[in-house]
Structure formats: structure tokens, C-alpha cells
C-alpha atoms as a PDB file:
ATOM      1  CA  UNK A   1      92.989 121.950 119.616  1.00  0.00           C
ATOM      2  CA  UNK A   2      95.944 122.255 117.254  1.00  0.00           C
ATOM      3  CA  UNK A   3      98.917 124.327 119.186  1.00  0.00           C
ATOM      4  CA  UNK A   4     100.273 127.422 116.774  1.00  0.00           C
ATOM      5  CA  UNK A   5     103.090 126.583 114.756  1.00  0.00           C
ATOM      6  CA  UNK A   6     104.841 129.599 117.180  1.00  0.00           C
ATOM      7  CA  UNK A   7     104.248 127.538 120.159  1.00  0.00           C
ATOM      8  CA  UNK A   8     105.700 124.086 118.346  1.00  0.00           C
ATOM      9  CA  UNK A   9     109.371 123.350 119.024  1.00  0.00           C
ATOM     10  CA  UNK A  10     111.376 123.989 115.499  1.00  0.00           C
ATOM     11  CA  UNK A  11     112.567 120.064 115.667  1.00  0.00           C
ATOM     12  CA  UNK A  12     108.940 119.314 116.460  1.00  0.00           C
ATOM     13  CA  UNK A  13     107.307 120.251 113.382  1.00  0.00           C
ATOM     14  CA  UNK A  14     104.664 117.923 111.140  1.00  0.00           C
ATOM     15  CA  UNK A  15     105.759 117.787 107.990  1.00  0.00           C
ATOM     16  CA  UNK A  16     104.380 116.126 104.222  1.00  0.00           C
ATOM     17  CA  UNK A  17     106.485 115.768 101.373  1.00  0.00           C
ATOM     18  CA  UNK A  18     105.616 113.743  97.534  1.00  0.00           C
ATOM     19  CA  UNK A  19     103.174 113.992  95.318  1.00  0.00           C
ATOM     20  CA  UNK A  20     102.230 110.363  93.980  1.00  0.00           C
ATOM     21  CA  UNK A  21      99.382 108.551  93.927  1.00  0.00           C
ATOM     22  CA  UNK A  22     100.061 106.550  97.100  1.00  0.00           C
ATOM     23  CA  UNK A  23      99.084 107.905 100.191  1.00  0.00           C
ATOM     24  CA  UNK A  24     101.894 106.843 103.152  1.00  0.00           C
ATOM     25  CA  UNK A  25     101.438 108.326 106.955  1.00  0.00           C
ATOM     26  CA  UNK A  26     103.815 107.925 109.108  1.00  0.00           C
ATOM     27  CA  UNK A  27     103.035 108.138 113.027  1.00  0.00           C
ATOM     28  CA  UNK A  28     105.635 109.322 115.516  1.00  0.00           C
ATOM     29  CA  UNK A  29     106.116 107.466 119.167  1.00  0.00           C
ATOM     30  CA  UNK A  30     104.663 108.631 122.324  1.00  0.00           C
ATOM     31  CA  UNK A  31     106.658 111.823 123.723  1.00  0.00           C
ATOM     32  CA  UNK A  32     108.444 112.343 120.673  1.00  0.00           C
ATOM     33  CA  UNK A  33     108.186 114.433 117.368  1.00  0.00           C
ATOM     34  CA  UNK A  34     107.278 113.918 113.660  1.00  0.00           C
ATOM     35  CA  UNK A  35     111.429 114.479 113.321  1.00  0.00           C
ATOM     36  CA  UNK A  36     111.613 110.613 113.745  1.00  0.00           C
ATOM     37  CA  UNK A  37     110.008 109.406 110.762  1.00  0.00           C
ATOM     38  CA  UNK A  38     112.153 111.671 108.138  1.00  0.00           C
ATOM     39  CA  UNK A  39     114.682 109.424 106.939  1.00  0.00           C
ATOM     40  CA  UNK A  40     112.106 107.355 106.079  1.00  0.00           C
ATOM     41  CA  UNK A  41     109.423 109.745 104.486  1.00  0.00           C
ATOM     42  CA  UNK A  42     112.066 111.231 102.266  1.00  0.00           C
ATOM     43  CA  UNK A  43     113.233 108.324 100.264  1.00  0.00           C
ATOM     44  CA  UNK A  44     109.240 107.152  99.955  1.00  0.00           C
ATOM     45  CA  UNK A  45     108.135 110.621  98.599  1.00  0.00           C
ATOM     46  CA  UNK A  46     109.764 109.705  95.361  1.00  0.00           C
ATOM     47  CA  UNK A  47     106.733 107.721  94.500  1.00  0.00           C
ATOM     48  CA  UNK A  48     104.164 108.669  97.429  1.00  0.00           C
ATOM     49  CA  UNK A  49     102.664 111.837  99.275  1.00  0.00           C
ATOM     50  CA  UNK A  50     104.107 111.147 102.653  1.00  0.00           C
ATOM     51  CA  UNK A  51     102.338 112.965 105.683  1.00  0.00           C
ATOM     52  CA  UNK A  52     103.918 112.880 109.573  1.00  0.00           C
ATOM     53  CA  UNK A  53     101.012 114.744 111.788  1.00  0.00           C
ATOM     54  CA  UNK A  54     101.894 115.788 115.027  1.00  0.00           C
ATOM     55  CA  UNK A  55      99.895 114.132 117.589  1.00  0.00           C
ATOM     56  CA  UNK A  56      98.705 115.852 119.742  1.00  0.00           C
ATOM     57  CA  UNK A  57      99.946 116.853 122.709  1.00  0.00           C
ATOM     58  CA  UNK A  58     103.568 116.765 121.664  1.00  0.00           C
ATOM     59  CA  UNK A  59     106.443 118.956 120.460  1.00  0.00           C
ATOM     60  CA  UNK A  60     105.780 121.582 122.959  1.00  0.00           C
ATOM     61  CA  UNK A  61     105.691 121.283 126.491  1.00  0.00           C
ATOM     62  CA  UNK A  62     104.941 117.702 128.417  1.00  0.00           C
ATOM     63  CA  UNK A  63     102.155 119.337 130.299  1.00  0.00           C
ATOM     64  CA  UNK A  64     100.152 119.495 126.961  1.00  0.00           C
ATOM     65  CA  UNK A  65     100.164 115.406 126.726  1.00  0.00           C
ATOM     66  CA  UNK A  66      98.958 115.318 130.604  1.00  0.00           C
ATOM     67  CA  UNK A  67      95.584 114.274 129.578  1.00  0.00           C
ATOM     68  CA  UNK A  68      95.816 113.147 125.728  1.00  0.00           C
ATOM     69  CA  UNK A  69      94.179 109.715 125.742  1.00  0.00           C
ATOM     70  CA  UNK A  70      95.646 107.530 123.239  1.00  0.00           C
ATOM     71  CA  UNK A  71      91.653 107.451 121.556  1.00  0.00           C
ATOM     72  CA  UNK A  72      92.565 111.099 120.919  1.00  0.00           C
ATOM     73  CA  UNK A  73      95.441 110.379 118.507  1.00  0.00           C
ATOM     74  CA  UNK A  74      93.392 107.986 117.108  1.00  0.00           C
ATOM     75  CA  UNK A  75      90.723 110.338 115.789  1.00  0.00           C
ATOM     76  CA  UNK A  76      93.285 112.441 114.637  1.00  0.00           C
ATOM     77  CA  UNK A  77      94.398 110.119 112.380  1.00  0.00           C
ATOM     78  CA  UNK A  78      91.098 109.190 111.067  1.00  0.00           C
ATOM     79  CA  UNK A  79      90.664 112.575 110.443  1.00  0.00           C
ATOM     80  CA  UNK A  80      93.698 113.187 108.136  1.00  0.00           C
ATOM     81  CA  UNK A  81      92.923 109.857 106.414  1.00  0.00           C
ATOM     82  CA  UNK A  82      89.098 110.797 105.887  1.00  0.00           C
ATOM     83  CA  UNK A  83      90.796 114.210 104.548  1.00  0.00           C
ATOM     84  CA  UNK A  84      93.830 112.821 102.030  1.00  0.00           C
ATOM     85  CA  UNK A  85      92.952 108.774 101.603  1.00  0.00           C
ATOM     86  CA  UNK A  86      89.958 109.765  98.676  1.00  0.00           C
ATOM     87  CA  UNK A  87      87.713 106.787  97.655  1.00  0.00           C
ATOM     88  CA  UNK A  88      90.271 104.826  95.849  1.00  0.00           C
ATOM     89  CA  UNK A  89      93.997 106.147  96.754  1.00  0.00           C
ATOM     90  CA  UNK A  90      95.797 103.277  98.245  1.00  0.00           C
ATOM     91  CA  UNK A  91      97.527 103.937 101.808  1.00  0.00           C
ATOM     92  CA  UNK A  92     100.102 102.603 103.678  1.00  0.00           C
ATOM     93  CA  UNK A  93     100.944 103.246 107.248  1.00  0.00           C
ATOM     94  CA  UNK A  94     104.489 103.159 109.215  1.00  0.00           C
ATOM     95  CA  UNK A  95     104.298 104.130 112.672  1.00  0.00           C
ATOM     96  CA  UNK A  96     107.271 103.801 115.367  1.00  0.00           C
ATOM     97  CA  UNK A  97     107.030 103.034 118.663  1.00  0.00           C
ATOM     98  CA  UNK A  98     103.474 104.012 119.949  1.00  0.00           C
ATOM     99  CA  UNK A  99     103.114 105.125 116.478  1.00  0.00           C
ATOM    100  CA  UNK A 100     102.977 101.395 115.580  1.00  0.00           C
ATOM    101  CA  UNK A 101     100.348 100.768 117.833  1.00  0.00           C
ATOM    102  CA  UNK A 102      98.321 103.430 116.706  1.00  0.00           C
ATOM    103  CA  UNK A 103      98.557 102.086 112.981  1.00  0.00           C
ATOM    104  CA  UNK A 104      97.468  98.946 114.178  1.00  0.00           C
ATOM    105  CA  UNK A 105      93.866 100.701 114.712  1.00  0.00           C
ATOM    106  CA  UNK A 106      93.848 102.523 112.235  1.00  0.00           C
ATOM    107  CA  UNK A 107      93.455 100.180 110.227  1.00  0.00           C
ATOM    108  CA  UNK A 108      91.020  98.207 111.895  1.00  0.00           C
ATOM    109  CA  UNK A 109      88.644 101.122 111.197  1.00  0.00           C
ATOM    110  CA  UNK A 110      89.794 101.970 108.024  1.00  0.00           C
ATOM    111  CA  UNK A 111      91.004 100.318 104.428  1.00  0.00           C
ATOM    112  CA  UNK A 112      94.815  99.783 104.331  1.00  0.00           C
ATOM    113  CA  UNK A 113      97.143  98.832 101.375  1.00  0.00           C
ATOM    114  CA  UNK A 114     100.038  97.860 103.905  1.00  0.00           C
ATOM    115  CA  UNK A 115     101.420  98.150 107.571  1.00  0.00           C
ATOM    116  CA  UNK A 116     105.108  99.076 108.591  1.00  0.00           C
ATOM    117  CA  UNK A 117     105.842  98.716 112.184  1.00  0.00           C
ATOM    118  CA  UNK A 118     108.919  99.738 113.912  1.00  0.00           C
ATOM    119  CA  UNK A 119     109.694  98.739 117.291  1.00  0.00           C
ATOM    120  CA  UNK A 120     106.398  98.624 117.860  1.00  0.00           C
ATOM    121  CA  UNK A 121     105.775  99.487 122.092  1.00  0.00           C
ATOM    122  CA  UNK A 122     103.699  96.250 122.505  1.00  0.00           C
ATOM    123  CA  UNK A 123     105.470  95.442 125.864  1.00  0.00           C
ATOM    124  CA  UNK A 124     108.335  97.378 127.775  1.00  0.00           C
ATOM    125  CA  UNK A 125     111.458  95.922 128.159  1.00  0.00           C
ATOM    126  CA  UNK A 126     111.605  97.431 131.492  1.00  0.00           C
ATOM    127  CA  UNK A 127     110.281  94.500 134.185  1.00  0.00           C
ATOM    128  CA  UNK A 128     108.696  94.743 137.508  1.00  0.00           C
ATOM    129  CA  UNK A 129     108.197  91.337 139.659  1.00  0.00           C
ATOM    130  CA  UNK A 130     108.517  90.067 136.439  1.00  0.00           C
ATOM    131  CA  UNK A 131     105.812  91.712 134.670  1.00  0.00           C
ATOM    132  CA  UNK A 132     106.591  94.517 131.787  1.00  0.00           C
ATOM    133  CA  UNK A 133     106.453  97.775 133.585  1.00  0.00           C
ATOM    134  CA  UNK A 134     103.944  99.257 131.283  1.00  0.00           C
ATOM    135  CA  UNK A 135     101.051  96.807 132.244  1.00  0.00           C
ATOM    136  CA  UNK A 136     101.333  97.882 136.350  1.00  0.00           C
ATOM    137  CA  UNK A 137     100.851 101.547 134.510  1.00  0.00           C
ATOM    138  CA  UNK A 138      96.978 100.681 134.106  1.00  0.00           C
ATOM    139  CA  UNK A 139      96.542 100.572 137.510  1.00  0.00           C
ATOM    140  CA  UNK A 140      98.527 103.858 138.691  1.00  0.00           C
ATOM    141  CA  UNK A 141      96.369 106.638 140.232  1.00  0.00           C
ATOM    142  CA  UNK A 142      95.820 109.231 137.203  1.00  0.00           C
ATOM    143  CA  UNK A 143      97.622 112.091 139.195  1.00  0.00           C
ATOM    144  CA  UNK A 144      98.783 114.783 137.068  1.00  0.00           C
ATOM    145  CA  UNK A 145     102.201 113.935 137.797  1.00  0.00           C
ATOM    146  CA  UNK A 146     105.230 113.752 135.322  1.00  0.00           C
ATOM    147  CA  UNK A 147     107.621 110.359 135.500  1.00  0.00           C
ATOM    148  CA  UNK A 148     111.154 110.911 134.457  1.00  0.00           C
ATOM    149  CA  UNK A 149     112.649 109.397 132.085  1.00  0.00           C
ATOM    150  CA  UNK A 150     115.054 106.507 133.015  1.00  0.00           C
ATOM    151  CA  UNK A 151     117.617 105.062 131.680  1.00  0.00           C
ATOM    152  CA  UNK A 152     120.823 106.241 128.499  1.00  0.00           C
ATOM    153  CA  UNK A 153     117.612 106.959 126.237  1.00  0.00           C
ATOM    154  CA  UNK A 154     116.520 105.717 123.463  1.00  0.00           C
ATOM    155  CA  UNK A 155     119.322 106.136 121.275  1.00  0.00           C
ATOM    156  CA  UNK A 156     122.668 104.365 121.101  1.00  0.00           C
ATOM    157  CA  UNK A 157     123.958 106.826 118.044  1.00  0.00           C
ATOM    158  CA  UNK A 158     125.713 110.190 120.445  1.00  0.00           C
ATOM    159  CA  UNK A 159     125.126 112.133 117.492  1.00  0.00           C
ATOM    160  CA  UNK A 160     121.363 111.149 116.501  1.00  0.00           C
ATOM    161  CA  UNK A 161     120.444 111.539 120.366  1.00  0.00           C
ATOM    162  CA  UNK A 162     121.320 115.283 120.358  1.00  0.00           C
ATOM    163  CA  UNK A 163     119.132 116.299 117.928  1.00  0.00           C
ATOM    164  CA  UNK A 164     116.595 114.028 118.404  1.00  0.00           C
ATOM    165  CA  UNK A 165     113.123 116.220 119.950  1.00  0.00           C
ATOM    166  CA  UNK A 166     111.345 114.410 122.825  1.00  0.00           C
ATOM    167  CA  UNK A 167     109.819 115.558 126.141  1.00  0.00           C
ATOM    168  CA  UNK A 168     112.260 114.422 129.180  1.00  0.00           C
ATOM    169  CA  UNK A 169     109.371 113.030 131.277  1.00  0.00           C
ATOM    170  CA  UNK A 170     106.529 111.515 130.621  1.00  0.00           C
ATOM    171  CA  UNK A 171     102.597 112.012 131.831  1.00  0.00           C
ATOM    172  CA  UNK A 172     101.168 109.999 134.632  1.00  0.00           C
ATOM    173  CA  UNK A 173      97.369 110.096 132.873  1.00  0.00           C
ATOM    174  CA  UNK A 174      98.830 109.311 129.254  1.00  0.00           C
ATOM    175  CA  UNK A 175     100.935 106.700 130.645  1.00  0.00           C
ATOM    176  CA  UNK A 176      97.956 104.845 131.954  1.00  0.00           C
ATOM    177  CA  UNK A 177      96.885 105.565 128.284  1.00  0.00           C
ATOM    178  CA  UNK A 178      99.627 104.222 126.679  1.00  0.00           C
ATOM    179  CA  UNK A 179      99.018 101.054 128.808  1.00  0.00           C
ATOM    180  CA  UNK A 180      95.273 100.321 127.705  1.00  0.00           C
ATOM    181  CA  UNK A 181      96.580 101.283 124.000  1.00  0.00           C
ATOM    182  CA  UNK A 182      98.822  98.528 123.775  1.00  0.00           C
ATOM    183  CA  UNK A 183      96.846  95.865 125.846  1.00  0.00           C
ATOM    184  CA  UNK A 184      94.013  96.278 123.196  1.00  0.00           C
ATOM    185  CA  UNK A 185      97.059  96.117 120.065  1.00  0.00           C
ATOM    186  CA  UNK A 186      98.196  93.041 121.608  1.00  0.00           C
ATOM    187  CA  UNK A 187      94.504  91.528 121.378  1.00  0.00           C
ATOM    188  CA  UNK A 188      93.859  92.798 118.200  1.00  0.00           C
ATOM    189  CA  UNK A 189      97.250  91.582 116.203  1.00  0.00           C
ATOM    190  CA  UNK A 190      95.545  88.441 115.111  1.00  0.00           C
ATOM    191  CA  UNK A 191      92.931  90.619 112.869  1.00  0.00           C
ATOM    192  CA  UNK A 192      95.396  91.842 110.304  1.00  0.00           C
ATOM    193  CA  UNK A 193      95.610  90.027 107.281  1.00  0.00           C
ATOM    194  CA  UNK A 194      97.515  92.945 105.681  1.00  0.00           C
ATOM    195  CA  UNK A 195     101.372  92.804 104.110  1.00  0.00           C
ATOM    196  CA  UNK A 196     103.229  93.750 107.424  1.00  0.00           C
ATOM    197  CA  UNK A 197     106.755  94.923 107.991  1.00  0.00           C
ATOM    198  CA  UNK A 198     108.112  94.571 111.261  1.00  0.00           C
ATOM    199  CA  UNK A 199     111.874  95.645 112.814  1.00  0.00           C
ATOM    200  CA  UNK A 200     112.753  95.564 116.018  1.00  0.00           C
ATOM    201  CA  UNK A 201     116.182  95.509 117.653  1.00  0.00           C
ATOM    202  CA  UNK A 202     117.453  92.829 120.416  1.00  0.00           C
ATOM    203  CA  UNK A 203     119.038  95.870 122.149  1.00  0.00           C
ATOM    204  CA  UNK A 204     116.194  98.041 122.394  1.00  0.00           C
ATOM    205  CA  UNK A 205     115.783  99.185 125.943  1.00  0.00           C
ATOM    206  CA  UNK A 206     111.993 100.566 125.594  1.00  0.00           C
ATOM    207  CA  UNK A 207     109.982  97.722 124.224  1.00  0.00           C
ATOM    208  CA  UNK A 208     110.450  94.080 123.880  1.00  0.00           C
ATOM    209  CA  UNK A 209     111.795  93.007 120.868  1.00  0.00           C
ATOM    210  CA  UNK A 210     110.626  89.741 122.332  1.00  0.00           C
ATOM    211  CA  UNK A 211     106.617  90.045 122.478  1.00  0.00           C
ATOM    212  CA  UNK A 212     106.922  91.804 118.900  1.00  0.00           C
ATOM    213  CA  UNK A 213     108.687  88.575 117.377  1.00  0.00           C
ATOM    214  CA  UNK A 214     105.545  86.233 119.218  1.00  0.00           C
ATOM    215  CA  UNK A 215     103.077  88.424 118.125  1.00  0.00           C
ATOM    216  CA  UNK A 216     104.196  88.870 114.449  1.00  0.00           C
ATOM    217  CA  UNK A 217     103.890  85.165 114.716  1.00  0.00           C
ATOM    218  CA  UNK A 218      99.956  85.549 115.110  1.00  0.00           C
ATOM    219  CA  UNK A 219      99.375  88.172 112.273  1.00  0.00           C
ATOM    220  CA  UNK A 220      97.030  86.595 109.696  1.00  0.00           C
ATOM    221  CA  UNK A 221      99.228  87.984 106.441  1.00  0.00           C
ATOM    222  CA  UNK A 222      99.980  85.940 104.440  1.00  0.00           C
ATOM    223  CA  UNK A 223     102.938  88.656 103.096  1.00  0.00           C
ATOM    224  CA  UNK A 224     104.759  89.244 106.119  1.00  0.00           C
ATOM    225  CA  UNK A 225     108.462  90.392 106.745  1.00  0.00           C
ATOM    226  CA  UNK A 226     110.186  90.645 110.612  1.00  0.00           C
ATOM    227  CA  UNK A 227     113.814  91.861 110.672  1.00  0.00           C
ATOM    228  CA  UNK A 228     115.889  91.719 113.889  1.00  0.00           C
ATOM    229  CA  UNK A 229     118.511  94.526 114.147  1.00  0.00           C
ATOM    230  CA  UNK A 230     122.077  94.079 116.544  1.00  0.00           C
ATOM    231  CA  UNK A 231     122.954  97.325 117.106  1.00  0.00           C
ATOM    232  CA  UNK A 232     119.854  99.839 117.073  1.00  0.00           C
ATOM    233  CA  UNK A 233     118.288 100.992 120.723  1.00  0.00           C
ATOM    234  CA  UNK A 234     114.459 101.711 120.404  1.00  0.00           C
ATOM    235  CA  UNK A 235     114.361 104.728 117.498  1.00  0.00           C
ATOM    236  CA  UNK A 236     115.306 102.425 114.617  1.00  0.00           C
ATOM    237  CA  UNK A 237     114.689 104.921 112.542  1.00  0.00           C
ATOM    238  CA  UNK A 238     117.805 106.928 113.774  1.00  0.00           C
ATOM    239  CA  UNK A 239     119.921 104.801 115.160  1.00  0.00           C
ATOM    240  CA  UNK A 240     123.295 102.947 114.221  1.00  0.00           C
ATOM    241  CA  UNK A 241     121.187 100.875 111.919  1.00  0.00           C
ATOM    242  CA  UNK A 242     119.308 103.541 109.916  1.00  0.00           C
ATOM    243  CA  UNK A 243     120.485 102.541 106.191  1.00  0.00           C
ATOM    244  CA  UNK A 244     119.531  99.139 106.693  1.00  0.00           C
ATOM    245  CA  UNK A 245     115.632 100.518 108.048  1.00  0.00           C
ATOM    246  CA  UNK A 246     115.461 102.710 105.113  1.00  0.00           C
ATOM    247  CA  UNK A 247     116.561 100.013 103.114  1.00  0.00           C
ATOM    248  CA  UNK A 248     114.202  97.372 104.010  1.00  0.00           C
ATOM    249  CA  UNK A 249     111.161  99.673 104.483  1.00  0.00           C
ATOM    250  CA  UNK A 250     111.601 101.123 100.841  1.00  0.00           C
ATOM    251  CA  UNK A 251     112.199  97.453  99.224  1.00  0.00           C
ATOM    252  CA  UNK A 252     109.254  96.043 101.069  1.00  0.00           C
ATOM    253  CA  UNK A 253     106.876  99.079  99.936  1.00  0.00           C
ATOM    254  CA  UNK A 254     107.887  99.645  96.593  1.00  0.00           C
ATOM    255  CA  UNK A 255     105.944  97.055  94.973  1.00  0.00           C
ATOM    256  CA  UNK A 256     103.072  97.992  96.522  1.00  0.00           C
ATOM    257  CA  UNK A 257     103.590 101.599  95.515  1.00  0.00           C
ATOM    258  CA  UNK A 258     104.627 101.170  92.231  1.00  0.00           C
END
């Protein structure tokens, strides 16, 4: 069920902007907010409708996401798709983070002009007896229990990181979630044979910038683009490094939205 827009934090709310031909959705990361993907949707609704959902669970309280399986989002973006794509409107999807992921089966279920991933959450940076932290979250008892968050956060910019909307903790159940989400991304990467766009950062403290440089090297495209950032933490989009994102997402796109 959809939360009332009363209940949704003001910094939380889904938003659509544009009115061209070419459909772009952009998904929002795990625990966060639609507030994310603006500096990107706004330069793209010159020549595109741009629609950021809310997924759900998110922008109110963390209890909400306790038991949001990541097949849930899915759906959800199937159904705005089924609802705005029409037979013939090209689409393009960006997701960051978790978003990424979520893009990733999206459009193994439906037909996609083009795929922009930014620091996608294949793999955490985070390491446990040398194995990324999110793949021991698979086998975690699904107590309703929320994890705090670790760790400066996922932005290096002081500024950015104040007004940036996410929940503090994070889910137990979804975690697990999360965890099968990515293991079946990771397996599925060598399907897409779309133009792909990936950025990543070699200082991003939530997902390795590492497994996301080995497994853009399996994508079948045969138009593919990887950028490594220097300064940016894990929310490229508003981080140190945000003109160069914008920058690179919009050249990448525009011939494709043209």
C-alpha cells in the first residue's frame, strides 16, 4: 500500500518532471529517498519525462521497510512502466545504489532503450573474514530487528549530507533482501546487451567499486561506458563529484534521447 503523501517525509517525496517523448525512471538506493536522483532528472527533463517513484517502504519511518522484499520494488516498477512506457516510447533507466540493481531486472522483464548505473550495490565494501559483509546477510535470522548504520555515511560533501533523507538504520528482513537481490544481479550481468553507463568511485565506503569494474567487464554491450570517480563516497549523485555525474550521464543519454 502506498503511504499518504501526509505521512511521507517532505525530503522524501517521488517526484516526475519533462514532457518528451522519452520515458527515463530513475530508482533511488535502499533506505534512501527519490531526493537522490534530482540533479540528475532535472537536466534530462529537457528532452524526457523523468519519473523517481518512491519505493516502497521508504521516506517515512524504517519500520515500514521491515518486511519489503526487494521482489516488491520490483513489481512496483513494472507497474509504473506497464502504466507510462506505451507500446513504442523508448525508456531508459538510471538507478543508484540498490536502485541499480533493481534496473538491472527490470529490464530483464521488460524492453529497455538504455541502462545508467551508479554505484551500483553489487558487493559491500565492508569485509568480514574476508567476504563482503552483505553476502553473510543471507544467512542472518530474519528478526525484526533494525542494524545501525556504521560508519561517516555515505557522503563525503558536509553540506550534501545534511540534507540528504535516509533512514539511520537499516531492516534485518530487507537486509537479507538486499543480499539475495544482488547475488541474483551479479548472475544476471552477463544478459545485458544494452548501452550501459556505469560510475563508481574508488572511495566509496558502501559498495565495491571493485566487483562493479569486473562485472562491467562481463556485460554483453557492445556500447558501454565505466567512469571511475576520486573523490565521491557512495551517493555519486551528490557528492564532491556531482557536475562531472551530471555531465557524463546527460552526454551518454542524449543521443539516445534525441
Amino acid at each position: 500500500m502506498t503511504p499518504a503523501l501526509s505521512s511521507i517525509h517532505p525530503d522524501a517525496l517521488p517526484f516526475s518532471c519533462g514532457q518528451g517523448e522519452p520515458l527515463v525512471l530513475l530508482v533511488h538506493g535502499w533506505t534512501s529517498s527519490p531526493l537522490e536522483m534530482r540533479p540528475l532528472a532535472e537536466p534530462l527533463a529537457k528532452k524526457a519525462e523523468c519519473i523517481v517513484p518512491l519505493l516502497k517502504g521508504h521516506g517515512t519511518r524504517v519500520e515500514d521497510l521491515m518486511w519489503v522484499k526487494w521482489t516488491e520494488h520490483l513489481d512496483q516498477l513494472i507497474d509504473i512502466y506497464d502504466k507510462n512506457a506505451g507500446a513504442k516510447r523508448p525508456v531508459i533507466l538510471c538507478g543508484v545504489s540498490y536502485g541499480a540493481l533493481l534496473t538491472l531486472h527490470l529490464c530483464l522483464h521488460r524492453p529497455v532503450k538504455a541502462l545508467v548505473w551508479l554505484a551500483p550495490f553489487f558487493s559491500s565494501t565492508e569485509k568480514i573474514l574476508g567476504i563482503p559483509s552483505i553476502n553473510w546477510a543471507r544467512f542472518l535470522p530474519p528478526f525484526p530487528l533494525n542494524l545501525n548504520k556504521k560508519g561517516p555515511g555515505p557522503l563525503y560533501d558536509p553540506v550534501a549530507s545534511l540534507a540528504h533523507f535516509a533512514y539511520a538504520s537499516m531492516p534485518l528482513p530487507g537486509l537479507r533482501s538486499l543480499s539475495h537481490c544482488a547475488q541474483l544481479a551479479r548472475k544476471s550481468v552477463g544478459q545485458i546487451t544494452l548501452p550501459t553507463l556505469l560510475i563508481h568511485s574508488r572511495k566509496d565506503l558502501t559498495a565495491d567499486y571493485m566487483q562493479s569494474k569486473k562485472l562491467f567487464e562481463k556485460l554483453g554491450s557492445a556500447h558501454k561506458k565505466f567512469l571511475l570517480l576520486e573523490k565521491s563516497n557512495h551517493i555519486i549523485t551528490l557528492d564532491q563529484e556531482q557536475a562531472l555525474v551530471v555531465k557524463t550521464c546527460t552526454q551518454f543519454l542524449d543521443p539516445l534521447i534525441t
